[in-house]
N, C-alpha and C. Protein backbone atom coordinates (compact mmCIF):
# COMPACT_ATOMS: atom_id res chain seq x y z
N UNK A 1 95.49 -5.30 1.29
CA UNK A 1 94.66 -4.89 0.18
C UNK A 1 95.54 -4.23 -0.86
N UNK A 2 95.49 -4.66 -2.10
CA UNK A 2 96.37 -4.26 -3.42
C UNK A 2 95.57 -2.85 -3.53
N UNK A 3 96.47 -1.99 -3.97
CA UNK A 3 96.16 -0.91 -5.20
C UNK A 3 95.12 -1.02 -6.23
N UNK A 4 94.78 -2.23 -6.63
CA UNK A 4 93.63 -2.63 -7.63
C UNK A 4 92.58 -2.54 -6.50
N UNK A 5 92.44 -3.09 -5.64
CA UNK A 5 91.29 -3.75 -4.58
C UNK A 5 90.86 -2.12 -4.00
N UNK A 6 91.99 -1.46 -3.78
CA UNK A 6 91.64 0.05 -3.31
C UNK A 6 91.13 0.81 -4.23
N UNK A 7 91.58 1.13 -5.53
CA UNK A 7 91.10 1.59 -6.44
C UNK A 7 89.50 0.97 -7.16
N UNK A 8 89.21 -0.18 -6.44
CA UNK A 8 87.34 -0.84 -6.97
C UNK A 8 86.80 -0.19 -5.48
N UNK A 9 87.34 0.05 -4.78
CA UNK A 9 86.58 0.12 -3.58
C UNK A 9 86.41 1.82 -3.41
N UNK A 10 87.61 2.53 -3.70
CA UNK A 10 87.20 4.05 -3.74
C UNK A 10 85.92 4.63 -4.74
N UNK A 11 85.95 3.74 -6.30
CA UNK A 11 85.14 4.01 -7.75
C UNK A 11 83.95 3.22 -6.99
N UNK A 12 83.72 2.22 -6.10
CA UNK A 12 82.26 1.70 -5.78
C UNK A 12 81.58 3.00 -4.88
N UNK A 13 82.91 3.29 -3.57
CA UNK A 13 82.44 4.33 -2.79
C UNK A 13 81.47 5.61 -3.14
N UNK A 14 82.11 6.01 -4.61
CA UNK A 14 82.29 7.50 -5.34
C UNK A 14 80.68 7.28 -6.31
N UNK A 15 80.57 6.18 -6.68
CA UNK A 15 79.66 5.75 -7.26
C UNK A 15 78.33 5.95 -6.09
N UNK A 16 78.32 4.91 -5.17
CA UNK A 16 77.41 5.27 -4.28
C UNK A 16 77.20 6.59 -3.60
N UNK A 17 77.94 7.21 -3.71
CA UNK A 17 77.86 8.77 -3.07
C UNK A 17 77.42 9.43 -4.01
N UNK A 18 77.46 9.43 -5.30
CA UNK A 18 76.68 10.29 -6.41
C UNK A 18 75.60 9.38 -6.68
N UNK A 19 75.16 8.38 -6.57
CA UNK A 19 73.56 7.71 -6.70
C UNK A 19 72.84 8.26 -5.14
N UNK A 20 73.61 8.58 -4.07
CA UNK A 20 72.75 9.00 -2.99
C UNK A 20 72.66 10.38 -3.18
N UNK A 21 73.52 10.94 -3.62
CA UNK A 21 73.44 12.30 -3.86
C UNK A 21 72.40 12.54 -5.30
N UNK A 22 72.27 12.29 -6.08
CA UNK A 22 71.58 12.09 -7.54
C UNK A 22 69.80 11.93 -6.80
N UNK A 23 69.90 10.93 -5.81
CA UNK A 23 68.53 10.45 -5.00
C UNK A 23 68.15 11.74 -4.53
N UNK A 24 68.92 12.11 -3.42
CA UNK A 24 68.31 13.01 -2.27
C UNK A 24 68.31 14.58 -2.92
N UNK A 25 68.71 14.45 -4.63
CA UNK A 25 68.54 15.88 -5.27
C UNK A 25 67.41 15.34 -6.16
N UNK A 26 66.90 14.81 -6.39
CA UNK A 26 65.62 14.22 -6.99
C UNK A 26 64.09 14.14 -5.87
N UNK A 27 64.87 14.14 -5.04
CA UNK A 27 63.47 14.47 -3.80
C UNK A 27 63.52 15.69 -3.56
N UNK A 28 64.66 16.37 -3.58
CA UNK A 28 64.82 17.88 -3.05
C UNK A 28 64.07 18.51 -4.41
N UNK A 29 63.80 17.90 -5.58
CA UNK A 29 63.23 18.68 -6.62
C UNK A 29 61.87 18.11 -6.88
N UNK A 30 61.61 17.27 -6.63
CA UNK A 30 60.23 16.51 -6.96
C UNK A 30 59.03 17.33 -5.96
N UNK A 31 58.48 17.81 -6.51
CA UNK A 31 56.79 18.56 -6.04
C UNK A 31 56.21 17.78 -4.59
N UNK A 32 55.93 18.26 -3.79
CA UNK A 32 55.59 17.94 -2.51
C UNK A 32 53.60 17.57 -3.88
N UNK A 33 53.42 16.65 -2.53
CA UNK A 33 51.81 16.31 -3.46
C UNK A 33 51.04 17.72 -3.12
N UNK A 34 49.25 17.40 -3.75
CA UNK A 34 48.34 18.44 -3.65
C UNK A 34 48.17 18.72 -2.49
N UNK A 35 47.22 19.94 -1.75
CA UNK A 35 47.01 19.88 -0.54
C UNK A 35 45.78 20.47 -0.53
N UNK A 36 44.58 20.01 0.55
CA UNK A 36 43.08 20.23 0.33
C UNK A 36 43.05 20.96 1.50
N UNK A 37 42.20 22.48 1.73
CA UNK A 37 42.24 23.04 2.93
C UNK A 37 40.29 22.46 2.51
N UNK A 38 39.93 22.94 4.00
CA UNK A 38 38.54 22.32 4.13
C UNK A 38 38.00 23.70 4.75
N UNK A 39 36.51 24.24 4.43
CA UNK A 39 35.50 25.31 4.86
C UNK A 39 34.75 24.53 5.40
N UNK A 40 34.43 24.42 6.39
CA UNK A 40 33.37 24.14 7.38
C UNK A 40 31.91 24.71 6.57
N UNK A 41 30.83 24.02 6.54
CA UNK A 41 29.64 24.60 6.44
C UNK A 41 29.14 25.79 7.64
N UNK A 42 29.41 25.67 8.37
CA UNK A 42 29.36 26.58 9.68
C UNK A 42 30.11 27.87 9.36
N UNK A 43 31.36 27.58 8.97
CA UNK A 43 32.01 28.57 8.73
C UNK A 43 32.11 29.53 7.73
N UNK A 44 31.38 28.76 6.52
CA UNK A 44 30.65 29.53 5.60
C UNK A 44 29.82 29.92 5.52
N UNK A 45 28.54 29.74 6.73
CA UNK A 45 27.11 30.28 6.75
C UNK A 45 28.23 31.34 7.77
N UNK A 46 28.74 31.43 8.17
CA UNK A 46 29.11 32.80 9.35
C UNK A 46 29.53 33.55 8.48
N UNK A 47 30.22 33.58 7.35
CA UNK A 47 31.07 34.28 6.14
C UNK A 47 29.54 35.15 6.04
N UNK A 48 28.60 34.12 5.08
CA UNK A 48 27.55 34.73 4.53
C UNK A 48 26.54 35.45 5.09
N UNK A 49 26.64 35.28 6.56
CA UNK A 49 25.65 35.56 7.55
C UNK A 49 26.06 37.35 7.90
N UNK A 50 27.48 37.26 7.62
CA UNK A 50 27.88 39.04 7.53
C UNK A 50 26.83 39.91 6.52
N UNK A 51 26.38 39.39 5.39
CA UNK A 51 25.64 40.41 4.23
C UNK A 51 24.53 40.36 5.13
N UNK A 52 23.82 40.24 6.03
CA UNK A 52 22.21 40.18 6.54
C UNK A 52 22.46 40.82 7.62
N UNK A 53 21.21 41.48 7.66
CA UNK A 53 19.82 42.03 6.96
C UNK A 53 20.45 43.14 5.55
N UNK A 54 20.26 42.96 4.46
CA UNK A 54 19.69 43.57 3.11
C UNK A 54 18.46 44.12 2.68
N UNK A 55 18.94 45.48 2.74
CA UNK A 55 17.31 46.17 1.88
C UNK A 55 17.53 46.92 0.98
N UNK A 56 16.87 46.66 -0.06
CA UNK A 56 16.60 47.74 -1.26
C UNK A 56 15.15 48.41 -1.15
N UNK A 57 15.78 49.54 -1.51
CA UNK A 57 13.93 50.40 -2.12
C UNK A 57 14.29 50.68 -3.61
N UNK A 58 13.06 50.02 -3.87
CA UNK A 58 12.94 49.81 -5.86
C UNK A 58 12.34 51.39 -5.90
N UNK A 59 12.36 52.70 -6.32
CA UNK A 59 12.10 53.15 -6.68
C UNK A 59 11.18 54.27 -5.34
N UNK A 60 9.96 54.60 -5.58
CA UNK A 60 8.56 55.03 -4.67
C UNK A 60 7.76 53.27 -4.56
N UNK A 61 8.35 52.39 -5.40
CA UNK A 61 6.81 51.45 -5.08
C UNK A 61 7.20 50.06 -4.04
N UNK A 62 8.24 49.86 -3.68
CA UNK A 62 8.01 48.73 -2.63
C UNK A 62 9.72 48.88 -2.05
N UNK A 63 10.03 48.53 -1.06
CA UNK A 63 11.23 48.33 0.03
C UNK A 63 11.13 46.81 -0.02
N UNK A 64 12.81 46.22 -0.14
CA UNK A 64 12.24 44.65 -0.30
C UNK A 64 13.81 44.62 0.91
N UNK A 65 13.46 43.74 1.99
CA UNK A 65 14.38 43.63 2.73
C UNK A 65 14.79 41.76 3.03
N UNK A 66 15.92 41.40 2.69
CA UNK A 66 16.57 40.24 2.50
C UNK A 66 16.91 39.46 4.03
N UNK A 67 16.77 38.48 4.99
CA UNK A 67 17.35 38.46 6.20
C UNK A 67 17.30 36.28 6.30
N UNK A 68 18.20 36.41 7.35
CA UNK A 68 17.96 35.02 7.60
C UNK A 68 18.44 34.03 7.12
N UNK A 69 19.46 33.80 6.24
CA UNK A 69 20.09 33.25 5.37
C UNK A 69 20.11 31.50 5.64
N UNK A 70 19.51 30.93 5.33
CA UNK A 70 19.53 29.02 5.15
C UNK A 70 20.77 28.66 4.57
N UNK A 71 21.41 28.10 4.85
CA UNK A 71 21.78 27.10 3.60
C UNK A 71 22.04 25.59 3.28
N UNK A 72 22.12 25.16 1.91
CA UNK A 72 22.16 23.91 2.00
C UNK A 72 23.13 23.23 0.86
N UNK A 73 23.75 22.81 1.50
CA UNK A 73 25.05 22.37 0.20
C UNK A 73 24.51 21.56 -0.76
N UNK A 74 25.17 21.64 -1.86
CA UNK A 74 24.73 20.43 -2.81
C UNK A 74 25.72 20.02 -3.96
N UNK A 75 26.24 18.69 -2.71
CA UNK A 75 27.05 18.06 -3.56
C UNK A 75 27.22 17.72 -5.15
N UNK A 76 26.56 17.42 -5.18
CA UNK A 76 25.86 16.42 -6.31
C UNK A 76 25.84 17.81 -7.45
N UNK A 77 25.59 18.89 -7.40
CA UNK A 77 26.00 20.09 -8.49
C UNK A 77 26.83 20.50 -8.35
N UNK A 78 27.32 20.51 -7.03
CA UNK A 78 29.18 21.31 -6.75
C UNK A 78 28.31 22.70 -6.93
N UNK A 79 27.30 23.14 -5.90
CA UNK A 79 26.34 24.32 -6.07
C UNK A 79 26.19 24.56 -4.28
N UNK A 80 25.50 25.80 -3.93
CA UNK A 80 25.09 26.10 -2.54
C UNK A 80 24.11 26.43 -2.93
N UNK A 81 22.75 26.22 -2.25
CA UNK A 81 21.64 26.71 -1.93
C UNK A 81 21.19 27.70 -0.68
N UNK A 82 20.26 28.95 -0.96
CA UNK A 82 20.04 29.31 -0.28
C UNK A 82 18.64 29.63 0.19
N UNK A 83 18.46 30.11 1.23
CA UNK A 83 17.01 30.05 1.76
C UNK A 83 16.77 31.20 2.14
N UNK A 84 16.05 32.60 2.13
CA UNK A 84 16.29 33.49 2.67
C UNK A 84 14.72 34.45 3.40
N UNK A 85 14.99 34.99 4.67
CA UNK A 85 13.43 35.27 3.88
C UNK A 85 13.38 36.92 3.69
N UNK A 86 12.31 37.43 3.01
CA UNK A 86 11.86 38.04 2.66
C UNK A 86 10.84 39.11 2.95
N UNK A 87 10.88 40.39 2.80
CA UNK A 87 10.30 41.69 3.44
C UNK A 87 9.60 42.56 2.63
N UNK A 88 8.48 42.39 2.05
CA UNK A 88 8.02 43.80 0.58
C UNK A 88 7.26 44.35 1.82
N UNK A 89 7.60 45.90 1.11
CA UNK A 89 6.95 47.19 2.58
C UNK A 89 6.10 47.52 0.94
N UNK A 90 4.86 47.62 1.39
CA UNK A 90 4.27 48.70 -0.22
C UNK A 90 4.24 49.72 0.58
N UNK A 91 4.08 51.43 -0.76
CA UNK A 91 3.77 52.36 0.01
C UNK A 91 2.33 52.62 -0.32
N UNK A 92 1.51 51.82 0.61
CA UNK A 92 0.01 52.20 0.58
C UNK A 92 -0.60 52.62 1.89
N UNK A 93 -0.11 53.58 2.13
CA UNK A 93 -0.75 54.15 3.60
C UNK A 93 0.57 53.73 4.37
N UNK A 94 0.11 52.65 5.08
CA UNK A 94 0.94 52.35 6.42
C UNK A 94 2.34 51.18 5.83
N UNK A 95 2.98 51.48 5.00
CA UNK A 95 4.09 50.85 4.55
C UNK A 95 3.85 49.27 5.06
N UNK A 96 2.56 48.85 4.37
CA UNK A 96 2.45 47.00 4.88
C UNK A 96 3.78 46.10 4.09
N UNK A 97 3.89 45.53 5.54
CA UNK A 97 4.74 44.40 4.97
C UNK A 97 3.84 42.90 4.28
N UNK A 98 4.86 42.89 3.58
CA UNK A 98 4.14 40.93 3.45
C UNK A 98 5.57 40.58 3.72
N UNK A 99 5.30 39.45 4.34
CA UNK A 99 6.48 38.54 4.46
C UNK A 99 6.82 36.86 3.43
N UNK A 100 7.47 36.97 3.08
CA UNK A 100 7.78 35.55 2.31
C UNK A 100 9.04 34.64 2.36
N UNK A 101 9.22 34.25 1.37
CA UNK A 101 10.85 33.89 0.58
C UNK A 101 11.24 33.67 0.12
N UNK A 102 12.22 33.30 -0.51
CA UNK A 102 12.88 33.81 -1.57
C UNK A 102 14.38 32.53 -1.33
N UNK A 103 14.43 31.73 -2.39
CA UNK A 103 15.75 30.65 -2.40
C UNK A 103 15.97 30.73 -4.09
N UNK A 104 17.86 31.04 -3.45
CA UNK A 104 18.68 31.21 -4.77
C UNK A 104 19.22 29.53 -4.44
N UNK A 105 20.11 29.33 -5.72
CA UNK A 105 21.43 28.95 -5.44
C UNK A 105 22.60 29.50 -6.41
N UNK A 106 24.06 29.08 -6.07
CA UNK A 106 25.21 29.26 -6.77
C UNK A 106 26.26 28.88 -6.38
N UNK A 107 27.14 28.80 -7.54
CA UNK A 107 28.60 28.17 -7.65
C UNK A 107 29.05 28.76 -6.86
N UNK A 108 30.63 28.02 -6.91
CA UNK A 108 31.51 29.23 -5.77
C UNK A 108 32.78 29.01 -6.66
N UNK A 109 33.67 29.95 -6.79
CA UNK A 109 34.85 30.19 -8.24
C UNK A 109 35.96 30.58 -6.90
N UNK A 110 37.15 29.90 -7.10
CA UNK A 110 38.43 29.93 -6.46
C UNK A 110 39.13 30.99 -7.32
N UNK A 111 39.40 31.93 -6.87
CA UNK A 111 40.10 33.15 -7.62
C UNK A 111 42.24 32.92 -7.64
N UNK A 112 42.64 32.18 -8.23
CA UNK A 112 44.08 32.11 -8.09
C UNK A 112 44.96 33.36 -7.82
N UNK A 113 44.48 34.97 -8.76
CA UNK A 113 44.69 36.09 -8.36
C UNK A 113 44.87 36.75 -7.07
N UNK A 114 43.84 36.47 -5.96
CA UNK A 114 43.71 37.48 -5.02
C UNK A 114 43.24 36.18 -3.76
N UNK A 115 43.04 34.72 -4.21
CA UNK A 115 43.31 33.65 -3.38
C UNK A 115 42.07 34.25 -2.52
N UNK A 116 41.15 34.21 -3.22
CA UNK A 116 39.55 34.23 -3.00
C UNK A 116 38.35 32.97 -3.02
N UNK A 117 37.51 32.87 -2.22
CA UNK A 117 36.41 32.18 -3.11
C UNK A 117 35.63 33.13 -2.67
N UNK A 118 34.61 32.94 -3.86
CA UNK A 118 33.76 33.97 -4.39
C UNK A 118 32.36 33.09 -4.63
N UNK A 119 31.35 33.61 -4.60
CA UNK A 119 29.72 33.28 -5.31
C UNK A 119 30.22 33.63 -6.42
N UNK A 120 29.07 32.61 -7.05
CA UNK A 120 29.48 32.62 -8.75
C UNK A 120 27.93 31.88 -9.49
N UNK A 121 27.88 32.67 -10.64
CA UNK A 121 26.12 31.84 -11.10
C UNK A 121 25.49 31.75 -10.48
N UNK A 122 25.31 32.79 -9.60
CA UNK A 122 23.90 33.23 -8.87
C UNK A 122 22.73 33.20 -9.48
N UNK A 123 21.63 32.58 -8.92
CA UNK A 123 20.08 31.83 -10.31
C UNK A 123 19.41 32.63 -8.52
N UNK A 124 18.02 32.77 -8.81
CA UNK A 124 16.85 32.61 -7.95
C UNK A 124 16.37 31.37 -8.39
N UNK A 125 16.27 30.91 -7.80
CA UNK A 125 15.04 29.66 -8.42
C UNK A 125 13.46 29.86 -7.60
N UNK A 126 13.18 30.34 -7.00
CA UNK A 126 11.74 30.39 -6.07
C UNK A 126 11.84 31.64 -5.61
N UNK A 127 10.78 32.47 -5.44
CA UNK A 127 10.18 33.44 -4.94
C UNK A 127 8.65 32.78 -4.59
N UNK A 128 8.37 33.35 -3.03
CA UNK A 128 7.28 33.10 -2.54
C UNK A 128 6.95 34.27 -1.86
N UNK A 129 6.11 35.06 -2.15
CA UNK A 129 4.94 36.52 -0.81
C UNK A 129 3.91 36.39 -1.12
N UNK A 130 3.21 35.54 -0.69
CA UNK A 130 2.09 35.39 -0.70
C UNK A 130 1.08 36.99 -0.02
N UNK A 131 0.10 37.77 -0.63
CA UNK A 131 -0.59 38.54 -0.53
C UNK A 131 0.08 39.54 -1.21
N UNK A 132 0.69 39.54 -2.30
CA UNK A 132 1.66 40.64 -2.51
C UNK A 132 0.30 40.93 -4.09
N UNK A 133 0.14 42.16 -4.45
CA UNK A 133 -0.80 42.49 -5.35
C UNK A 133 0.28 41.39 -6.68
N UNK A 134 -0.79 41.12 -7.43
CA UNK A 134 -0.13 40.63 -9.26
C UNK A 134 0.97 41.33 -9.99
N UNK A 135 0.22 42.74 -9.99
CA UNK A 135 1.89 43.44 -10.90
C UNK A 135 3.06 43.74 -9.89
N UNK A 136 2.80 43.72 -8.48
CA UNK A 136 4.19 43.98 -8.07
C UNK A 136 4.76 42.25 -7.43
N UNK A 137 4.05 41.27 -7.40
CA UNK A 137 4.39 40.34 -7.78
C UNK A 137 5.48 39.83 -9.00
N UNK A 138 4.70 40.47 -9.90
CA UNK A 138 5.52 39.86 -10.79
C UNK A 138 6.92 40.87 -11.02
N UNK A 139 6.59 42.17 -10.82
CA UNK A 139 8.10 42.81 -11.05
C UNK A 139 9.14 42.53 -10.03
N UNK A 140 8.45 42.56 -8.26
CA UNK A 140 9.57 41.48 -8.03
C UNK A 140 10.09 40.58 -7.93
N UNK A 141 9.28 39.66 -8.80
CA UNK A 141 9.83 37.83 -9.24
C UNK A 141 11.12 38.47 -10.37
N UNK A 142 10.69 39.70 -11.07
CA UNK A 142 11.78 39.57 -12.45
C UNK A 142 13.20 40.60 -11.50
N UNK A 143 12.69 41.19 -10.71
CA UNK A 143 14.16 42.20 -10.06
C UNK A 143 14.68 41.37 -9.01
N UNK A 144 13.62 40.04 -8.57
CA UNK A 144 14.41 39.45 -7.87
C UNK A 144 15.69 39.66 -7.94
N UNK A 145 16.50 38.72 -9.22
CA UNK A 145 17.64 38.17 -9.24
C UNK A 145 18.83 39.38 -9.50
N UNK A 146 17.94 40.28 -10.18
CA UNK A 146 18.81 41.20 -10.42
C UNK A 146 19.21 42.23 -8.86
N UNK A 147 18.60 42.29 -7.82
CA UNK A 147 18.46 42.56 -6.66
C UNK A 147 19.59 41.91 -6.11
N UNK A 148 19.45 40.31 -6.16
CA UNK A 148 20.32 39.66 -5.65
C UNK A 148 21.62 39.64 -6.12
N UNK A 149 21.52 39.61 -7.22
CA UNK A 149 23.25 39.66 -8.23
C UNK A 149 23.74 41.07 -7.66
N UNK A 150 23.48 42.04 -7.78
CA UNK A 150 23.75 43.36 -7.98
C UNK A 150 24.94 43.12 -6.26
N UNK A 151 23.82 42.46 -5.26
CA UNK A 151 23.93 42.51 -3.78
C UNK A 151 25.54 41.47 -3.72
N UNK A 152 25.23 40.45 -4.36
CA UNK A 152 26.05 39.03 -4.43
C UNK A 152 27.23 38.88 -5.06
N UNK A 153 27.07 39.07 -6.31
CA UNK A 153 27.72 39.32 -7.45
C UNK A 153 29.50 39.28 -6.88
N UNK A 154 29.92 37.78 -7.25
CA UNK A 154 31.54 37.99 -7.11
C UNK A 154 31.87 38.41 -5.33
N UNK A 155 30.50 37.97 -4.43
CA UNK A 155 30.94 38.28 -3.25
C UNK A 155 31.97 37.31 -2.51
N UNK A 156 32.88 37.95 -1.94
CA UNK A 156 33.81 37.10 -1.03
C UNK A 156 33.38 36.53 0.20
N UNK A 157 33.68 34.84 -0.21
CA UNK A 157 33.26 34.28 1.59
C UNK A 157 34.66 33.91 2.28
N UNK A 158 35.78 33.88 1.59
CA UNK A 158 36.56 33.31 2.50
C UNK A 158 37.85 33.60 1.30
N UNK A 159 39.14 33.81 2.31
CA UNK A 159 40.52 34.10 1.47
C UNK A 159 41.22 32.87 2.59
N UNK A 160 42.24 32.62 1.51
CA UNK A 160 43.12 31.55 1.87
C UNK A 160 44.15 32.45 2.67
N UNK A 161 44.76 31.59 3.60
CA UNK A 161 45.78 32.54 4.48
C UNK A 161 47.37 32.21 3.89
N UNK A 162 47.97 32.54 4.35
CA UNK A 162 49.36 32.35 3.83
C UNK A 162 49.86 31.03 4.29
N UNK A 163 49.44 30.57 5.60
CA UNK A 163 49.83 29.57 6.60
C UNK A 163 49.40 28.33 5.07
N UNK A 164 48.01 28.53 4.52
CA UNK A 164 47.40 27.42 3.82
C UNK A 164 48.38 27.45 2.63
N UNK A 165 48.95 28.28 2.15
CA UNK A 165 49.61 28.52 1.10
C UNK A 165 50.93 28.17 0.99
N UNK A 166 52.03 28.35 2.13
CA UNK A 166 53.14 27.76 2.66
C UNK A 166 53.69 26.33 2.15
N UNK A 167 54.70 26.23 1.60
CA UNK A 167 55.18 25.15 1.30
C UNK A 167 56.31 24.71 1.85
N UNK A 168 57.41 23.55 1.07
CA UNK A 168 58.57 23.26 1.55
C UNK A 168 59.22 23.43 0.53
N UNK A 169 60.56 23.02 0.80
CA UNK A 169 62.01 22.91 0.23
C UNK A 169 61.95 23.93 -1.71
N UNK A 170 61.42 24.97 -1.01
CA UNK A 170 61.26 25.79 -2.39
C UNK A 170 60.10 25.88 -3.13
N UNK A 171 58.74 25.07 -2.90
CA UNK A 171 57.52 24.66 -3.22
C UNK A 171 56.54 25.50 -2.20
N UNK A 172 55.34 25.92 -2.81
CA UNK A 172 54.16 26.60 -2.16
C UNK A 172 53.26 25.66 -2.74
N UNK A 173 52.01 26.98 -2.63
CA UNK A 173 50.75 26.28 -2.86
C UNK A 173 49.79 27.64 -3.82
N UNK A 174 49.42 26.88 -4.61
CA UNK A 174 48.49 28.17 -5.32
C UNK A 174 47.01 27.40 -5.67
N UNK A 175 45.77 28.12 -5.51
CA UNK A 175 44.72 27.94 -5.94
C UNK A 175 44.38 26.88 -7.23
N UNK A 176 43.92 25.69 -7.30
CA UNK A 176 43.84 24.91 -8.33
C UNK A 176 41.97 24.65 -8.26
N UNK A 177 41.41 24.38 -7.61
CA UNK A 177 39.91 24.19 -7.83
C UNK A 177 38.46 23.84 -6.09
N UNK A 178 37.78 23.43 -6.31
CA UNK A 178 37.18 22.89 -5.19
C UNK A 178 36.01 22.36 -5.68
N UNK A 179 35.81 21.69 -4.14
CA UNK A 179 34.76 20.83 -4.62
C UNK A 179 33.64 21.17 -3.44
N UNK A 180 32.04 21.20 -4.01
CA UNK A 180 31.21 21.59 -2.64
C UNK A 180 31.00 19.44 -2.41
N UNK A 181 31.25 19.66 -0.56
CA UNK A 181 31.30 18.53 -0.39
C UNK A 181 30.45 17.95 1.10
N UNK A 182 29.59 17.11 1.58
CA UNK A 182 28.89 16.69 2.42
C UNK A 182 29.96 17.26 3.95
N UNK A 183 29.01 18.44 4.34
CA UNK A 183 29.75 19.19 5.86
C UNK A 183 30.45 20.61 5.43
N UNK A 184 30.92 20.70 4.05
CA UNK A 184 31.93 22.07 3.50
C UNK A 184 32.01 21.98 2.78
N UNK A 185 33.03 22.49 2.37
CA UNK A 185 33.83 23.06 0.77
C UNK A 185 35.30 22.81 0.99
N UNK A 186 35.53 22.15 -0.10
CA UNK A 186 36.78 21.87 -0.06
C UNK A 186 37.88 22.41 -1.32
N UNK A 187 38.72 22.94 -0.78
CA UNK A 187 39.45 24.01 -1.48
C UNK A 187 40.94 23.22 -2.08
N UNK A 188 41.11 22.81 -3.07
CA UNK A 188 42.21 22.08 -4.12
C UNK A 188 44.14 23.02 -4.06
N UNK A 189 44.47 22.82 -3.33
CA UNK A 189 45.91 23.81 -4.10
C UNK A 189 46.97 22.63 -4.53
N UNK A 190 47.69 22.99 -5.31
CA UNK A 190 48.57 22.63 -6.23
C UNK A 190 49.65 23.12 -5.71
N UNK A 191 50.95 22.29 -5.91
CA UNK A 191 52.20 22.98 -5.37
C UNK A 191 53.01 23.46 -6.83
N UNK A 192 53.61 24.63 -6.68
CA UNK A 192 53.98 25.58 -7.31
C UNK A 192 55.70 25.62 -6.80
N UNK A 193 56.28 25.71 -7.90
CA UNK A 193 57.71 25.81 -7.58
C UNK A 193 58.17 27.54 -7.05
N UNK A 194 58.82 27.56 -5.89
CA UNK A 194 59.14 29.17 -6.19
C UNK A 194 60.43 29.39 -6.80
N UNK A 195 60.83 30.68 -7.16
CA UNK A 195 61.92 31.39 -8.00
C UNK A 195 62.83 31.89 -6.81
């Protein structure tokens, strides 16, 4: 082998060693893909099932106590529904109960900050107590929600762990979105370069 023939064969060598090297530093920098952690519906009625039993006393005129928590996903709004029932004590003699219930629903907001999900747009949509007098009917159809927000409001069902957050070759994972989905909730992270 000539000096020419050695010299094409070292510049082919040198060549291929910086296109494999050029490669395997182009993967070492390229973003690992998204990664979806999944909430069990189960595991989010156990989250929510911690706030119950709830009671407020409005004032001297009724005790309204919250228990029992339903729920029901809903895909199709990217919303949770809830079912709950319901306790008015009046104070007329013997603190009568009526029993009813009472179904909210609301969003749920991925907090990137503190790697939270949270209730979010908490609505009542239905109140039901049947035997409950007209005016305290209606004041607690209107304190319903405010009852409930006050109770709800930005409550935490679930934090991401570090394990979910963990990445590779210099890459993590940070909070990007979710979706409510048939069985759970499904939680979006994005890979994030670290420093």
């Amino acid at each position: 082998m000539g000096k020419t023939d050695r010299r094409r064969w070292l510049m082919a060598g040198l060549a291929l060693g910086a296109g494999a090297f050029a490669l395997m530093a182009g993967c070492a920098m390229s973003p690992p893909g998204p990664r979806v952690v999944t909430l069990s519906e189960a595991r989010f009625v156990e989250h929510l099932a911690r706030e119950f039993p709830y009671t407020h006393r409005y004032m001297n005129l009724f005790e309204v106590r919250f228990s029992d928590p339903r729920v029901r996903l809903l895909p199709e709004a990217n919303r949770v529904g809830t079912r709950l029932d319901v306790s008015v004590g009046l104070p007329d003699g013997g603190q009568r109960k009526r029993q009813g219930t009472v179904t909210l629903s609301y969003g749920l907001q991925l907090s990137s900050q503190d790697r939270t999900l949270r209730l979010h747009e908490l609505r009542v949509d239905a109140l039901d107590v049947p035997g409950l007098p007209v005016s305290v009917q209606a004041l607690l159809q209107s304190l319903a929600g405010a009852l409930v927000e006050e109770q709800f409001r930005e409550r935490v069902v679930h934090r991401l762990s570090e394990e979910d957050l963990r990445g590779v070759r210099g890459w993590g994972y940070e909070p990007d979105g979710l979706r409510v989905v048939p069985g759970g909730i499904e939680l979006v992270l994005r890979p994030v370069q670290r420093p």
